[in-house]
C-alpha atoms as a PDB file:
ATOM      1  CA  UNK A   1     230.348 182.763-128.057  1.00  0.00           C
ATOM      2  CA  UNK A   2     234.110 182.660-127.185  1.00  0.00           C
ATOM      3  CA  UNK A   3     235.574 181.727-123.855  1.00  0.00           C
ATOM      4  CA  UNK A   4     238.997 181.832-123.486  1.00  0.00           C
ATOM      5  CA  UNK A   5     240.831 179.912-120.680  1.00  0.00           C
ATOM      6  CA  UNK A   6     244.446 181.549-120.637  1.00  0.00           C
ATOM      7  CA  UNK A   7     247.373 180.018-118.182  1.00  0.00           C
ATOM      8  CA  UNK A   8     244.715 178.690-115.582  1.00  0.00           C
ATOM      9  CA  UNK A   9     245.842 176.886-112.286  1.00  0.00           C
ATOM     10  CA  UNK A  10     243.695 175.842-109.277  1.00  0.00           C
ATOM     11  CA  UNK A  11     245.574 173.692-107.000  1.00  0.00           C
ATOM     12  CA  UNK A  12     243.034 170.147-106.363  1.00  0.00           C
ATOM     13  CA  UNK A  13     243.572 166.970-104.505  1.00  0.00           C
ATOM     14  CA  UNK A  14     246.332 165.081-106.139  1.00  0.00           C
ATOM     15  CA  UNK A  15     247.169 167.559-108.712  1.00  0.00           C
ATOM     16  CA  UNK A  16     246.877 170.981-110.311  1.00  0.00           C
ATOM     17  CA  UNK A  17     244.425 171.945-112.790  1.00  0.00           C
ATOM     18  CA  UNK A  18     246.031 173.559-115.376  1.00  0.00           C
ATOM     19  CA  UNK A  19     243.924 174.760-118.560  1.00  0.00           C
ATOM     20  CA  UNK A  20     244.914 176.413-121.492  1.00  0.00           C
ATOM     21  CA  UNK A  21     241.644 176.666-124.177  1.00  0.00           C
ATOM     22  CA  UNK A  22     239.389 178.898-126.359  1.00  0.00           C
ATOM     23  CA  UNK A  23     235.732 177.284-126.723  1.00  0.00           C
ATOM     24  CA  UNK A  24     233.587 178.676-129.749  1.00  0.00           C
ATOM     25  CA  UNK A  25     231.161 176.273-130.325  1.00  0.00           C
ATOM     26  CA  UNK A  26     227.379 176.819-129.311  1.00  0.00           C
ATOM     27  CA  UNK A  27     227.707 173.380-127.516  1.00  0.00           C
ATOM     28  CA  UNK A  28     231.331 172.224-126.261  1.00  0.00           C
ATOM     29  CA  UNK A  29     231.507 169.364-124.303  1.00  0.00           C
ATOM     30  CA  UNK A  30     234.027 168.639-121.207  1.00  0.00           C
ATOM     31  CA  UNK A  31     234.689 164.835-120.337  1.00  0.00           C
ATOM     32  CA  UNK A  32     237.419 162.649-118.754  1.00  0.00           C
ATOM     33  CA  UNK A  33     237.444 160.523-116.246  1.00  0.00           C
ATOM     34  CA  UNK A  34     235.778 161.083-112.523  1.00  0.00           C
ATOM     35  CA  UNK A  35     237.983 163.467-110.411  1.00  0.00           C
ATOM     36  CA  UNK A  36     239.749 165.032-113.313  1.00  0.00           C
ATOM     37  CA  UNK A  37     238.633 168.237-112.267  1.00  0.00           C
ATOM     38  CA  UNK A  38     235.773 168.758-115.179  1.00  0.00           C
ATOM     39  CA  UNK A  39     233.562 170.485-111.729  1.00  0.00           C
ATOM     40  CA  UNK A  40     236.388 172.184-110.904  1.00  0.00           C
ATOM     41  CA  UNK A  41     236.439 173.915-113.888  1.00  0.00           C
ATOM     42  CA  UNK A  42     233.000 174.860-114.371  1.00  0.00           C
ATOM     43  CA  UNK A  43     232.810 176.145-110.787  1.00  0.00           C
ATOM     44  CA  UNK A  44     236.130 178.897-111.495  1.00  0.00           C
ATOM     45  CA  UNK A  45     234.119 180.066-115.040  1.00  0.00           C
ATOM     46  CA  UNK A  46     231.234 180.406-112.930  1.00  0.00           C
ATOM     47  CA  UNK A  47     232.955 182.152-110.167  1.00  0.00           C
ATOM     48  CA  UNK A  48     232.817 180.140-107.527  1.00  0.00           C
ATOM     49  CA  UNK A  49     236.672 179.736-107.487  1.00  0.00           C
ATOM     50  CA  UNK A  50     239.387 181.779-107.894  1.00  0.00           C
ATOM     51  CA  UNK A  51     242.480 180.194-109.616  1.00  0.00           C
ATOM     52  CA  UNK A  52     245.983 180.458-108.252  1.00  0.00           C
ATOM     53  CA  UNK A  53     246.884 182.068-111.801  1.00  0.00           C
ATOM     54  CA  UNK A  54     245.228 182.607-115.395  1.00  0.00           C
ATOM     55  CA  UNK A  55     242.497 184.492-116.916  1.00  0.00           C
ATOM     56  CA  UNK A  56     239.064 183.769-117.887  1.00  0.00           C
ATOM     57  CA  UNK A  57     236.826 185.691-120.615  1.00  0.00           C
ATOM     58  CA  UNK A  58     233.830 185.891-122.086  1.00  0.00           C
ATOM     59  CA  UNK A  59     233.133 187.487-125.781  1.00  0.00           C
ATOM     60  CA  UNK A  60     236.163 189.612-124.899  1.00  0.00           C
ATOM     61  CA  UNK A  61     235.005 190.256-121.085  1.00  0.00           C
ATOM     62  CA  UNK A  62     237.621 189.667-118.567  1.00  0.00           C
ATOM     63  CA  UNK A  63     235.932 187.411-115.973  1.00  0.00           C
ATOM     64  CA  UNK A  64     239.084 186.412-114.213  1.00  0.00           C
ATOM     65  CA  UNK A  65     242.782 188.022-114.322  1.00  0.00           C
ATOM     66  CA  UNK A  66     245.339 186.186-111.499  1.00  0.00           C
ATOM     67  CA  UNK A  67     248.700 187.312-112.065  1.00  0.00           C
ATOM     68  CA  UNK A  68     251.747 185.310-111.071  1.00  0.00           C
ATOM     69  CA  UNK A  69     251.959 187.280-107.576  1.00  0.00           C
ATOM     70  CA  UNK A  70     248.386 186.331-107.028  1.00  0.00           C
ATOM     71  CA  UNK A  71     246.855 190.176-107.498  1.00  0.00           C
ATOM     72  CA  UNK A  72     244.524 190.549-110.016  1.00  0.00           C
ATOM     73  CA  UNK A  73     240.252 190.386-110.328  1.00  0.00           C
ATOM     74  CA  UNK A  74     237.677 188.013-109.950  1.00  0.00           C
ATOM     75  CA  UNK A  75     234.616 189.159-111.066  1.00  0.00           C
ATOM     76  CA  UNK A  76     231.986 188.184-108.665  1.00  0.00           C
ATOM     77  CA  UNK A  77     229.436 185.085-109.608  1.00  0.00           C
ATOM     78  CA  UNK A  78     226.647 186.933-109.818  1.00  0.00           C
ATOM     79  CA  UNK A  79     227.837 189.166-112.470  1.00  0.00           C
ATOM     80  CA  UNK A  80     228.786 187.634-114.818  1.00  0.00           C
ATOM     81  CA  UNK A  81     225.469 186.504-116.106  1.00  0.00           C
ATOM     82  CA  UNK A  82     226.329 182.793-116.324  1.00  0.00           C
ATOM     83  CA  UNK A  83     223.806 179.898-115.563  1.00  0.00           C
ATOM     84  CA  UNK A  84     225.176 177.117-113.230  1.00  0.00           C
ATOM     85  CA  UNK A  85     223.154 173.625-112.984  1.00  0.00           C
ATOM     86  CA  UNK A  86     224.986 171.655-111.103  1.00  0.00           C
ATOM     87  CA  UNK A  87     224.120 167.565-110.939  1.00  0.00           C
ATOM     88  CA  UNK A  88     221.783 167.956-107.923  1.00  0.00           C
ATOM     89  CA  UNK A  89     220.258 170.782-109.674  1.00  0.00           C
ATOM     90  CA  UNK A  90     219.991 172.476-106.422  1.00  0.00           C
ATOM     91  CA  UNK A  91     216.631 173.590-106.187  1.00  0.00           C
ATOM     92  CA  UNK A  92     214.272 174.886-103.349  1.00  0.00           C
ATOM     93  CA  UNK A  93     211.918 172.391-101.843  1.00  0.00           C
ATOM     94  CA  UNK A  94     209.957 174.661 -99.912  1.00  0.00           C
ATOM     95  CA  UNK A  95     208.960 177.044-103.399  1.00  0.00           C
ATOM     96  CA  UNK A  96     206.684 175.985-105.973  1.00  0.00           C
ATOM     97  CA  UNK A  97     207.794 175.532-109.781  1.00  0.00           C
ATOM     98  CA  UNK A  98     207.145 178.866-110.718  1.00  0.00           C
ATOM     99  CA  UNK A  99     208.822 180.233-107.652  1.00  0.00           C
ATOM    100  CA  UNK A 100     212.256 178.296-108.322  1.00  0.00           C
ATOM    101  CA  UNK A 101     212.103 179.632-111.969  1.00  0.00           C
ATOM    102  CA  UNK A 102     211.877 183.632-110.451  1.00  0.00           C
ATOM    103  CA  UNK A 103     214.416 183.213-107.657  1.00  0.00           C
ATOM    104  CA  UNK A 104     217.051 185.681-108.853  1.00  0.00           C
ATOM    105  CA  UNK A 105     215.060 187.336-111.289  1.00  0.00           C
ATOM    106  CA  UNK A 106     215.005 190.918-110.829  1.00  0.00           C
ATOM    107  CA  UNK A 107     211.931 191.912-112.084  1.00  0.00           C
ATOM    108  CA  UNK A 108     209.020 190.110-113.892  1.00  0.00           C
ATOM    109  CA  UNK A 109     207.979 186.667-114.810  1.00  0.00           C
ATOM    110  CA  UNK A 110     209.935 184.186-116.555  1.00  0.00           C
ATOM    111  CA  UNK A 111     210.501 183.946-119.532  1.00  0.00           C
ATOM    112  CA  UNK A 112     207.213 182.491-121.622  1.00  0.00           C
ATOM    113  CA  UNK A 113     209.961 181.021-124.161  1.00  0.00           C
ATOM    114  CA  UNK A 114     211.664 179.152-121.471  1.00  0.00           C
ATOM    115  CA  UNK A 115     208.983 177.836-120.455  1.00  0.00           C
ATOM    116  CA  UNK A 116     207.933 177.280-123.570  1.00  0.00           C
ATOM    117  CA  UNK A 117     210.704 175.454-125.050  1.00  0.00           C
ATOM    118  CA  UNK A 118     210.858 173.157-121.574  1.00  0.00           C
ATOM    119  CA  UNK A 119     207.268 172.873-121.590  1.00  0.00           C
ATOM    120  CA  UNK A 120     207.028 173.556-117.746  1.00  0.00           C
ATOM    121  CA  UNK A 121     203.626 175.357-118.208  1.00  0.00           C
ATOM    122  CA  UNK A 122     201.692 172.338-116.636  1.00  0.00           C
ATOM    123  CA  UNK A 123     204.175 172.314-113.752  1.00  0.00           C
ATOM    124  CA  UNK A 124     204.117 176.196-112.780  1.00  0.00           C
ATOM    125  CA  UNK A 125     202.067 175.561-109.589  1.00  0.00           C
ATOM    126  CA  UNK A 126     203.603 172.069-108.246  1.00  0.00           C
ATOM    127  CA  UNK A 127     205.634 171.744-105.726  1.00  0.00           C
ATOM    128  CA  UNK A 128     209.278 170.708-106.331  1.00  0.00           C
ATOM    129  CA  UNK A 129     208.467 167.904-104.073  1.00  0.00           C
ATOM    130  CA  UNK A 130     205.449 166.547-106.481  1.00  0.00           C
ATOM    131  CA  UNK A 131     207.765 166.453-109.246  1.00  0.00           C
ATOM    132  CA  UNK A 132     209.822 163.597-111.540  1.00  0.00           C
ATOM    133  CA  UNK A 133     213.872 163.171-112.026  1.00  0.00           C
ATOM    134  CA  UNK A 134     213.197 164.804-115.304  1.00  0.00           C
ATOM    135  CA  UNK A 135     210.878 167.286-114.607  1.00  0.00           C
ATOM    136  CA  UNK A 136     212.839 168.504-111.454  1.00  0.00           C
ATOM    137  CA  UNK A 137     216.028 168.861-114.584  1.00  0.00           C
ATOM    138  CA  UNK A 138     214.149 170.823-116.507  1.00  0.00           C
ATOM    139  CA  UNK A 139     213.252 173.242-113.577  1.00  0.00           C
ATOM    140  CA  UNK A 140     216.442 173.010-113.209  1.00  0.00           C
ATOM    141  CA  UNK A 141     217.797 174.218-116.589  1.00  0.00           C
ATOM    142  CA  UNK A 142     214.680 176.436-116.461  1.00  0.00           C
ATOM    143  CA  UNK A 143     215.769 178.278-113.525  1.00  0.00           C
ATOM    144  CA  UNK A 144     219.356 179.042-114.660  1.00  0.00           C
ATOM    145  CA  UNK A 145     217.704 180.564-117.959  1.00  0.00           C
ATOM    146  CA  UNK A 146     215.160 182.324-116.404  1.00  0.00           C
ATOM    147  CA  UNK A 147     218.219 185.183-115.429  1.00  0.00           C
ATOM    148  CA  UNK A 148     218.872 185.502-119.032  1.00  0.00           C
ATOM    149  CA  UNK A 149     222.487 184.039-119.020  1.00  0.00           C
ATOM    150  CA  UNK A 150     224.727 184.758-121.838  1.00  0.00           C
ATOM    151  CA  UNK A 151     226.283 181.298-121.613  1.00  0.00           C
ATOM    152  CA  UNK A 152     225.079 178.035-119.397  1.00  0.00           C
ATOM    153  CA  UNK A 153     227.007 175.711-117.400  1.00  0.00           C
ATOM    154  CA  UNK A 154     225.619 172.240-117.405  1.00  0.00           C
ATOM    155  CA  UNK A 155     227.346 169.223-115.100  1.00  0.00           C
ATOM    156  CA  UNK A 156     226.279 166.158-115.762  1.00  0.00           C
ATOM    157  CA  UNK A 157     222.756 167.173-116.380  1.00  0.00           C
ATOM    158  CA  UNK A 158     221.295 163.488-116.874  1.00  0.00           C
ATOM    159  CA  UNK A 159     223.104 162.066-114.601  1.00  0.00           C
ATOM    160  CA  UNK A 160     220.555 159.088-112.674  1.00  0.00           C
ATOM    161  CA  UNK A 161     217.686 159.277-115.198  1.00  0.00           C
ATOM    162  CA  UNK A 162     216.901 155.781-117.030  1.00  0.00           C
ATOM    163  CA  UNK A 163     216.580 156.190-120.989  1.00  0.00           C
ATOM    164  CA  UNK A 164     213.320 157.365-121.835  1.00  0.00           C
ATOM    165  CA  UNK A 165     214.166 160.552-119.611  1.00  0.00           C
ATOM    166  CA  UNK A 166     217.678 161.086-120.668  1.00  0.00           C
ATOM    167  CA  UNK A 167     216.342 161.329-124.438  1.00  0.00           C
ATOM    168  CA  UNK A 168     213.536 163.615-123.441  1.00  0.00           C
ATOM    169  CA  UNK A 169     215.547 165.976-121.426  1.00  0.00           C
ATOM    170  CA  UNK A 170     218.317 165.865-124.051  1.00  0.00           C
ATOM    171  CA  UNK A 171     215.596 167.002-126.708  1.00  0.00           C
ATOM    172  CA  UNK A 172     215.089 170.041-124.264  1.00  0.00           C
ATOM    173  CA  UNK A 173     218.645 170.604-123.996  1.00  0.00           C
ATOM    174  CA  UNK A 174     218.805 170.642-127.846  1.00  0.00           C
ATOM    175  CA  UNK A 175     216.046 173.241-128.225  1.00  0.00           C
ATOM    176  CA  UNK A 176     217.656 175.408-125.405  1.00  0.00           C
ATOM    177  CA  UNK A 177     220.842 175.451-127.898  1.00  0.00           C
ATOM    178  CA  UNK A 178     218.910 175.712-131.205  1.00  0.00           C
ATOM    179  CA  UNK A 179     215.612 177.923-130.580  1.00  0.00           C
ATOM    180  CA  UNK A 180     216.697 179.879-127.578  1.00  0.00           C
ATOM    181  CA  UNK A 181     220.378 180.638-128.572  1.00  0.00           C
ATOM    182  CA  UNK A 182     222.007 180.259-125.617  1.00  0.00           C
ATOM    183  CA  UNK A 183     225.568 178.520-125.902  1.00  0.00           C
ATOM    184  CA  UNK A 184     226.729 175.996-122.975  1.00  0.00           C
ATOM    185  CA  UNK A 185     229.051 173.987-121.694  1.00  0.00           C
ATOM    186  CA  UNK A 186     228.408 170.248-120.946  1.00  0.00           C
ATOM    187  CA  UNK A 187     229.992 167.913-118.528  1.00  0.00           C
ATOM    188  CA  UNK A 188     228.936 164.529-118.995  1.00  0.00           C
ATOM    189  CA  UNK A 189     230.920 160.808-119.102  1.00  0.00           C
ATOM    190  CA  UNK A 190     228.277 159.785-121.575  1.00  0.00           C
ATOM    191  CA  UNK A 191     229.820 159.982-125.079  1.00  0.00           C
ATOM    192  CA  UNK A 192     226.141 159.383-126.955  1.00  0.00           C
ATOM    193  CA  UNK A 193     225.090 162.171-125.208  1.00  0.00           C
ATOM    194  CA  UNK A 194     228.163 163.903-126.279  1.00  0.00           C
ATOM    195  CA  UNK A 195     227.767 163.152-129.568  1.00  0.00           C
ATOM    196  CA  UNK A 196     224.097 164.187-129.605  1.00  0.00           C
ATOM    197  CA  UNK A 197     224.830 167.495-128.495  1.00  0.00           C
ATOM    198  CA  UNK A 198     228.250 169.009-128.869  1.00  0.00           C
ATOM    199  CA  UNK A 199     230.234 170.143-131.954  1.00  0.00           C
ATOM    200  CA  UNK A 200     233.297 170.837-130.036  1.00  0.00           C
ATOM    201  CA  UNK A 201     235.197 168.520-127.118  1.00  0.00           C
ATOM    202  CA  UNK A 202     237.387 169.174-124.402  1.00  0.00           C
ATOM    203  CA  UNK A 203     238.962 165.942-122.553  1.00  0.00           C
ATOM    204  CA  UNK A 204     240.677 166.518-119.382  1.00  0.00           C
ATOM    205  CA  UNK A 205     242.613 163.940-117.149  1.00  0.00           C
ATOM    206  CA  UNK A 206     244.035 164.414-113.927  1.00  0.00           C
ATOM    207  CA  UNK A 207     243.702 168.353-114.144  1.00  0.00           C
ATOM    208  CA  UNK A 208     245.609 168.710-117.495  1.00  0.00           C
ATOM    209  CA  UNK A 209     243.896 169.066-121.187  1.00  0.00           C
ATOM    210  CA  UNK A 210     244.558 165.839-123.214  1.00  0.00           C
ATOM    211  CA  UNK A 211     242.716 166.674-126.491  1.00  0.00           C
ATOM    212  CA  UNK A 212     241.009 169.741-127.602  1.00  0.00           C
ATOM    213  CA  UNK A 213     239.029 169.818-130.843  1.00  0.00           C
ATOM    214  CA  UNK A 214     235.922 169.279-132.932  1.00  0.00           C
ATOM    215  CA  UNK A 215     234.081 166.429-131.233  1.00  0.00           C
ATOM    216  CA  UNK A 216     232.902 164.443-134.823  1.00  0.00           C
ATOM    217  CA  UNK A 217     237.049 163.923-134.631  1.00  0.00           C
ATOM    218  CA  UNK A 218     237.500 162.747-131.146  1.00  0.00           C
ATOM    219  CA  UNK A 219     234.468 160.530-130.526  1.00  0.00           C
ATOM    220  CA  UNK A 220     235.617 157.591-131.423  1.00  0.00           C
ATOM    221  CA  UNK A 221     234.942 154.618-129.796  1.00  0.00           C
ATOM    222  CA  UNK A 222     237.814 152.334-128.219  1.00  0.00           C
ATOM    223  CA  UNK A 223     238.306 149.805-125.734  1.00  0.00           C
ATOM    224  CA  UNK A 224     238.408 152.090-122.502  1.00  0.00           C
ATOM    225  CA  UNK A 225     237.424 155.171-121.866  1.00  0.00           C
ATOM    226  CA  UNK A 226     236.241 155.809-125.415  1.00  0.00           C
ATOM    227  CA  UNK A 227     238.172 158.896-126.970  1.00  0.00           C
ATOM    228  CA  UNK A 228     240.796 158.004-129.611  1.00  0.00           C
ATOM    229  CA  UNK A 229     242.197 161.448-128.387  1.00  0.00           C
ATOM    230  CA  UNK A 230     243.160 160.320-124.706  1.00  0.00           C
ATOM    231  CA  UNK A 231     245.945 157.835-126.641  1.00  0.00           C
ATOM    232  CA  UNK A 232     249.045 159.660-126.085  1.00  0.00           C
END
């Protein structure tokens, strides 16, 4: 996998976000504080904003091209065969497990791996509503696989769940990367779960890249936010 973030700028509330990367790694983490525009960025690779300026792509793909006089193309969100799992996970009360995991899917079942590899089997027929923190994570991570993505987008997956769950679900999320091959992005303030699961770290503050590297190098703990990187 290679994204490639190229002159990006999306005007937020106090600042700009302004990103200039390349990600390789089959995991790469994105952390900084709250409101440093880590959502922000996964929604404009997703396609659910357009930048002011820059250019987003994918294994060579151009997702996104903004010129300076603000012509240029977006391709549309549901194109670019991207997962999304955003921290409510988003799902559909009123559909059963097996019916969150086909919305969007075009034709046939899911996926017997994915399902597989999140061990949702025993869930198919429950009702979202009849379901744990972590269970409803892992339909959530299920559904966004289910449409094949070629890369997955994952904020703050573990956010609310006590240990036991975060360890579990993390063990999923490690299995998604290993046995299923699909490379993703991870948002998360947690640095152990960082650590755990990414080889390669992006750290934004206030809109602007502070450190960009392999993660063994920048997780190191401090007094403070944690990151020997964010010492400037």
């Amino acid at each position: 996998m290679k994204l490639e973030l190229a002159g990006i700028r999306l005007p937020l509330q106090p600042f700009t976000l302004e990103v200039e990367a390349t990600l390789t790694a089959a995991a790469s983490g994105i952390c900084g504080p709250s409101g440093a525009g880590k959502t922000s960025l996964l929604e404009l690779i997703a396609g659910l904003r357009r930048p002011t300026a820059g250019r987003v792509s994918l294994d060579g793909e151009t997702l996104t091209d903004i010129r300076s006089d603000a012509r240029g193309v977006v391709l549309p969100a549901r194109h670019r065969r991207i997962g999304y799992v955003p921290q409510d996970g988003a799902l559909f009360p009123h559909l059963s497990v097996r019916g969150n995991l086909l919305y969007g899917r075009r034709d046939g079942d899911a996926p017997a791996a994915v399902i597989e590899v999140l061990g949702l089997g025993p869930l198919l027929d429950r009702s979202i509503r009849q379901l744990s923190g972590g269970e409803r994570r892992r339909v959530a991570l299920g559904r966004a696989l289910a449409a094949g993505p070629r890369l997955l987008l994952l904020d703050e997956p573990l956010s609310g769940l006590d240990s036991a769950l975060r360890e579990r679900v993390l063990e999923h999320l490690r299995m998604v990367r290993d046995e299923l091959g699909v490379p993703m992005l991870y948002v998360s303030h947690d640095l152990t779960e960082l650590a755990a699961l990414c080889t390669q770290l992006l750290v934004i503050e206030r809109g602007r890249v502070v450190a960009h590297g392999p993660a063994a190098e920048l997780l190191v703990p401090r007094p403070g936010f944690g990151l020997r990187a964010t010492e400037r």
